[in-house]
C-alpha atoms as a PDB file:
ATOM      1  CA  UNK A   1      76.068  82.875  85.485  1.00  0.00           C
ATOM      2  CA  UNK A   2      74.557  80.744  88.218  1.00  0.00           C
ATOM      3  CA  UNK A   3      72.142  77.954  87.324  1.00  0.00           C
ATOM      4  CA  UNK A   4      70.532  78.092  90.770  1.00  0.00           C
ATOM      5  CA  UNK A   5      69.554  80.915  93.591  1.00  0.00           C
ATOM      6  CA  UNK A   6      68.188  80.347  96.854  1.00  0.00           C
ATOM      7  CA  UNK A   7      66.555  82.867  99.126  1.00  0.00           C
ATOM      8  CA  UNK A   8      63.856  83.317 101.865  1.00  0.00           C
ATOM      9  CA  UNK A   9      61.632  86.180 102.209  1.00  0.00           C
ATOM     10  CA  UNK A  10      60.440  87.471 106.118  1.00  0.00           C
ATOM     11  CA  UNK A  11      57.055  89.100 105.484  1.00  0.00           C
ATOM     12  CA  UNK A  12      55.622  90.784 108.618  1.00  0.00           C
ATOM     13  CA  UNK A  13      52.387  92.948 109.016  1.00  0.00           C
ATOM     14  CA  UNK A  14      49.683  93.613 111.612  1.00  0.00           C
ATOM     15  CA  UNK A  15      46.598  92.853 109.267  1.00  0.00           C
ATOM     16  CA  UNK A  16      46.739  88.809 108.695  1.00  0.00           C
ATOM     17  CA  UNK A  17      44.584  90.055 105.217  1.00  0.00           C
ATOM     18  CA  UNK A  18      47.587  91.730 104.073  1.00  0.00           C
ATOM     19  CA  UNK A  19      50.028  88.876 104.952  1.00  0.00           C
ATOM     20  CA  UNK A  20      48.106  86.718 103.128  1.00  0.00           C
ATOM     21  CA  UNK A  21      47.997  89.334  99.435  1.00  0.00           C
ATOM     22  CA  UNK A  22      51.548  89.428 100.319  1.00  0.00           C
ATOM     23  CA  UNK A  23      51.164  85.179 100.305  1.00  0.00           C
ATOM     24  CA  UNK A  24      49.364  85.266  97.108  1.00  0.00           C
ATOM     25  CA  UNK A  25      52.132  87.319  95.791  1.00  0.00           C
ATOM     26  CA  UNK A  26      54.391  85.576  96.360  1.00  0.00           C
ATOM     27  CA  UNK A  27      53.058  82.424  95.227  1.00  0.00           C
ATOM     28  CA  UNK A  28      52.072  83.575  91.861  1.00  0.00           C
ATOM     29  CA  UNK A  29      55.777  83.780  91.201  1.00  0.00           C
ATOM     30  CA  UNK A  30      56.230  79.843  91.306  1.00  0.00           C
ATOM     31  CA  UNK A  31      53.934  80.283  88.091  1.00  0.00           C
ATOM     32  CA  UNK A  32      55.870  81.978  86.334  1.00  0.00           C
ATOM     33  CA  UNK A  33      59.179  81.890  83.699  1.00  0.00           C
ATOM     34  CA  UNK A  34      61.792  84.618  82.955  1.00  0.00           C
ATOM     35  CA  UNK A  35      64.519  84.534  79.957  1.00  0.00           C
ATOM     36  CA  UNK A  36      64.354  80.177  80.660  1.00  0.00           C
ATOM     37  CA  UNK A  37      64.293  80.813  84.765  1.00  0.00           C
ATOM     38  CA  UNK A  38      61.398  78.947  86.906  1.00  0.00           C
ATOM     39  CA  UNK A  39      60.561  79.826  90.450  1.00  0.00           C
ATOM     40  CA  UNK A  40      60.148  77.022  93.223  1.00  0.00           C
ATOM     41  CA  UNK A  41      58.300  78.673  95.870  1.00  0.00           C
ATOM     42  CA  UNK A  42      58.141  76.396  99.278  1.00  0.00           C
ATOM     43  CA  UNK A  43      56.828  77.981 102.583  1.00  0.00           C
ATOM     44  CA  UNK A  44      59.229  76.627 105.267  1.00  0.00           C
ATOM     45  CA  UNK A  45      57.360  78.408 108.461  1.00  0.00           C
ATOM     46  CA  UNK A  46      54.376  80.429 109.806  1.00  0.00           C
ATOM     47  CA  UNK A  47      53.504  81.767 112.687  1.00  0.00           C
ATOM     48  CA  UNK A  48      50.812  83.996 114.402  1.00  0.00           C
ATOM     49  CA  UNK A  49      50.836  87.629 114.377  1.00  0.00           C
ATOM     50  CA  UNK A  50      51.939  88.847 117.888  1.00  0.00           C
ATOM     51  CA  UNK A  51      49.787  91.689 119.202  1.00  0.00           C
ATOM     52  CA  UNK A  52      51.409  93.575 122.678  1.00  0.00           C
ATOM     53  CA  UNK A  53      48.951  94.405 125.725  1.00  0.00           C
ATOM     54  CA  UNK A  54      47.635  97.706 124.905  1.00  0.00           C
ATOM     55  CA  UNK A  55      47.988  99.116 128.048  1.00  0.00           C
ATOM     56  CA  UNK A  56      51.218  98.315 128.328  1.00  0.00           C
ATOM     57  CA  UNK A  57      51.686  99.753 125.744  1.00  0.00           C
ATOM     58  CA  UNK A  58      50.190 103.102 126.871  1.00  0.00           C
ATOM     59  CA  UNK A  59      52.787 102.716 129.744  1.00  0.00           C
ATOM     60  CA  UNK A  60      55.747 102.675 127.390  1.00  0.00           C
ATOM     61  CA  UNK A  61      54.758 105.742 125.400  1.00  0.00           C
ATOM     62  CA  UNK A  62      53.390 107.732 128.734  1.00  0.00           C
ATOM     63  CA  UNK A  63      56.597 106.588 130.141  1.00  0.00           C
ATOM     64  CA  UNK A  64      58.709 107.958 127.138  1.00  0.00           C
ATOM     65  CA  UNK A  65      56.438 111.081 126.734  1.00  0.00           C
ATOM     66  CA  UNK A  66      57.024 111.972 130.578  1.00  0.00           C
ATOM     67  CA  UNK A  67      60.790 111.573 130.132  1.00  0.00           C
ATOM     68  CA  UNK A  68      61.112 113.576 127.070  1.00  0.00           C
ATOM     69  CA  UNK A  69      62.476 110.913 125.272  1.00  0.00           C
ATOM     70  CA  UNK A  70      61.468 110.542 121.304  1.00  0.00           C
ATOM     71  CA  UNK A  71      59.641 107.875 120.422  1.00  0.00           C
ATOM     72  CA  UNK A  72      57.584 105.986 118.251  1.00  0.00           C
ATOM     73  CA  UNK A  73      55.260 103.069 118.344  1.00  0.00           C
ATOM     74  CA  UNK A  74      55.882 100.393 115.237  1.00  0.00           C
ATOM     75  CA  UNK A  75      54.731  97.160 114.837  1.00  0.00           C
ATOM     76  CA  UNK A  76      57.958  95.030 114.177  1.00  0.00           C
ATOM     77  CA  UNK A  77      56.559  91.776 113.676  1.00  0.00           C
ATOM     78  CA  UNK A  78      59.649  90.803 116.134  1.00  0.00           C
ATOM     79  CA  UNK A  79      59.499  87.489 118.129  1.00  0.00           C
ATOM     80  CA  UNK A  80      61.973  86.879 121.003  1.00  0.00           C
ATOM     81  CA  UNK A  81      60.849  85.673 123.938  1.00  0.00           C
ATOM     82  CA  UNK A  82      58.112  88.275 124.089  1.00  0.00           C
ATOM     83  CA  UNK A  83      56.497  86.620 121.022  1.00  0.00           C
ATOM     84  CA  UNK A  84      55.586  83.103 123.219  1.00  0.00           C
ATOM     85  CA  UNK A  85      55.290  85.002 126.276  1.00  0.00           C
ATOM     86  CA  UNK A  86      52.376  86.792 125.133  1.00  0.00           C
ATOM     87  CA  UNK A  87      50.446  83.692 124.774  1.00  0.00           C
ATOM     88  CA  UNK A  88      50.880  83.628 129.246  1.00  0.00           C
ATOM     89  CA  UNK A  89      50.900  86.936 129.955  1.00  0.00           C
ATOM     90  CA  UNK A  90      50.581  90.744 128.604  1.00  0.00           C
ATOM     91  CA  UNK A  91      54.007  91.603 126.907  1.00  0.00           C
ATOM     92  CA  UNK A  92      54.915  93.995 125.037  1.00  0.00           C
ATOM     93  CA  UNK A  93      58.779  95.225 123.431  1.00  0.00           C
ATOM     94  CA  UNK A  94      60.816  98.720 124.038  1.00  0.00           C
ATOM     95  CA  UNK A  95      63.105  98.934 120.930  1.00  0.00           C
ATOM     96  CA  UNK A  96      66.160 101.305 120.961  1.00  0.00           C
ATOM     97  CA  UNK A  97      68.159 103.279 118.114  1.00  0.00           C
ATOM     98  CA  UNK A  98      70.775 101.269 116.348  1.00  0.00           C
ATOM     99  CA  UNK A  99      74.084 102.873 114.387  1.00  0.00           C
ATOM    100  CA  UNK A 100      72.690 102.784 111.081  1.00  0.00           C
ATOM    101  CA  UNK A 101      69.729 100.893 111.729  1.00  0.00           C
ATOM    102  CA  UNK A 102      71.674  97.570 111.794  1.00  0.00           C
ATOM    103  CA  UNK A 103      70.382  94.700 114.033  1.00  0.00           C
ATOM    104  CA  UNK A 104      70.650  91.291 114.700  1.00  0.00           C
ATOM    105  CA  UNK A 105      74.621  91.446 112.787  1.00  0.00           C
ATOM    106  CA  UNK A 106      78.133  91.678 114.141  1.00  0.00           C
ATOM    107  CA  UNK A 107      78.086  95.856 113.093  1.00  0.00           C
ATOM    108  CA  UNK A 108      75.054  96.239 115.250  1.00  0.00           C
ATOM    109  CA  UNK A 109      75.571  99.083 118.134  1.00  0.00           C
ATOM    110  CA  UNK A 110      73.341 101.222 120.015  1.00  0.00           C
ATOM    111  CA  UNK A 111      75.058 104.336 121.980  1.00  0.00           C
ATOM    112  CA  UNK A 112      75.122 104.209 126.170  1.00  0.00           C
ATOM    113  CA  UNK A 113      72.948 107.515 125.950  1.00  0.00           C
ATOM    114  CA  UNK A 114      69.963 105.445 123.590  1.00  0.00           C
ATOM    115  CA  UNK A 115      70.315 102.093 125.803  1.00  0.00           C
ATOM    116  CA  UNK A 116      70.026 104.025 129.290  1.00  0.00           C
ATOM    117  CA  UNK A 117      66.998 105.544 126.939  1.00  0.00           C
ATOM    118  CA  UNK A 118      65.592 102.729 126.417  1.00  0.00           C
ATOM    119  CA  UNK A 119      65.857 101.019 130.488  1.00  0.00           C
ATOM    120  CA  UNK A 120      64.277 104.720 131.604  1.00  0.00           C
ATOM    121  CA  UNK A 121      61.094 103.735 129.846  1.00  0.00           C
ATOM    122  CA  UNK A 122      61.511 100.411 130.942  1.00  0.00           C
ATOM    123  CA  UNK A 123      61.701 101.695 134.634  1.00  0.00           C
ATOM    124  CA  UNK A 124      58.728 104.045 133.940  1.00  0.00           C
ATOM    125  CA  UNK A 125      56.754 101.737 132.483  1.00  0.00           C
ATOM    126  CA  UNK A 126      57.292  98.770 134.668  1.00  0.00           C
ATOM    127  CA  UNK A 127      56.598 101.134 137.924  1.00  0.00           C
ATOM    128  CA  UNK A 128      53.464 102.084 135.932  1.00  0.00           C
ATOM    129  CA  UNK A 129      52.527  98.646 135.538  1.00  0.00           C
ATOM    130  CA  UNK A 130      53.260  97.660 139.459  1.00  0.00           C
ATOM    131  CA  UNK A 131      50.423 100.458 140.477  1.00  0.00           C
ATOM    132  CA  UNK A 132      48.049  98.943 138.141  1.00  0.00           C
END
């Protein structure tokens, strides 16, 4: 049996009041014993909530809607480049299907037919953008 684990936990939300239950949570394990085990809980990063241009938004799900192309709107909590972008200039993300729903690992692949998907929107919604 292992005398010592180590692990990090990614907690992402669109309400900053639920991040921070989720916080508290968390915390209130570092309090705690089980069967002789403590809990050493250390936040190692932070960082804001990102929160896309609403009407580009709009353009991404007319865009998808006028294409006949399924689609829902999530809030990932992703970051990429889009995440310090945003800070500049109205961003916002177009997300395609992935085998699985892998991502971000060497099994990760998305078909040809949900990629050129995902750049129709893209087109649609950037072309919406350029007449705004």
């Amino acid at each position: 049996m292992p005398d010592y684990a180590d692990f990090s936990i990614d907690v992402r939300h669109k309400d900053p009041d639920a991040l921070a239950k989720v916080l508290a949570v968390v915390k209130s394990c570092g309090e705690k014993e089980w069967a002789g085990c403590k809990c050493e809980v250390t936040k190692a990063w932070n960082r804001d909530t990102v929160y896309w241009d609403k009407r580009l938004v709009g353009y991404v799900e007319e865009s998808a809607t006028e294409c006949g192309i399924p689609h829902m709107s999530i809030h990932s909590g992703a970051g990429h480049d889009a995440q310090f972008a945003s800070y500049m200039l109205r961003t916002t993300m177009i997300f395609v299907q992935s085998k699985d729903g892998l991502s971000h690992c060497e099994p990760e692949f998305s078909s040809v037919k949900h990629c050129t998907e995902g750049a129709t929107v893209m087109l649609g919604a950037v072309l919406k953008a350029d007449k705004d």
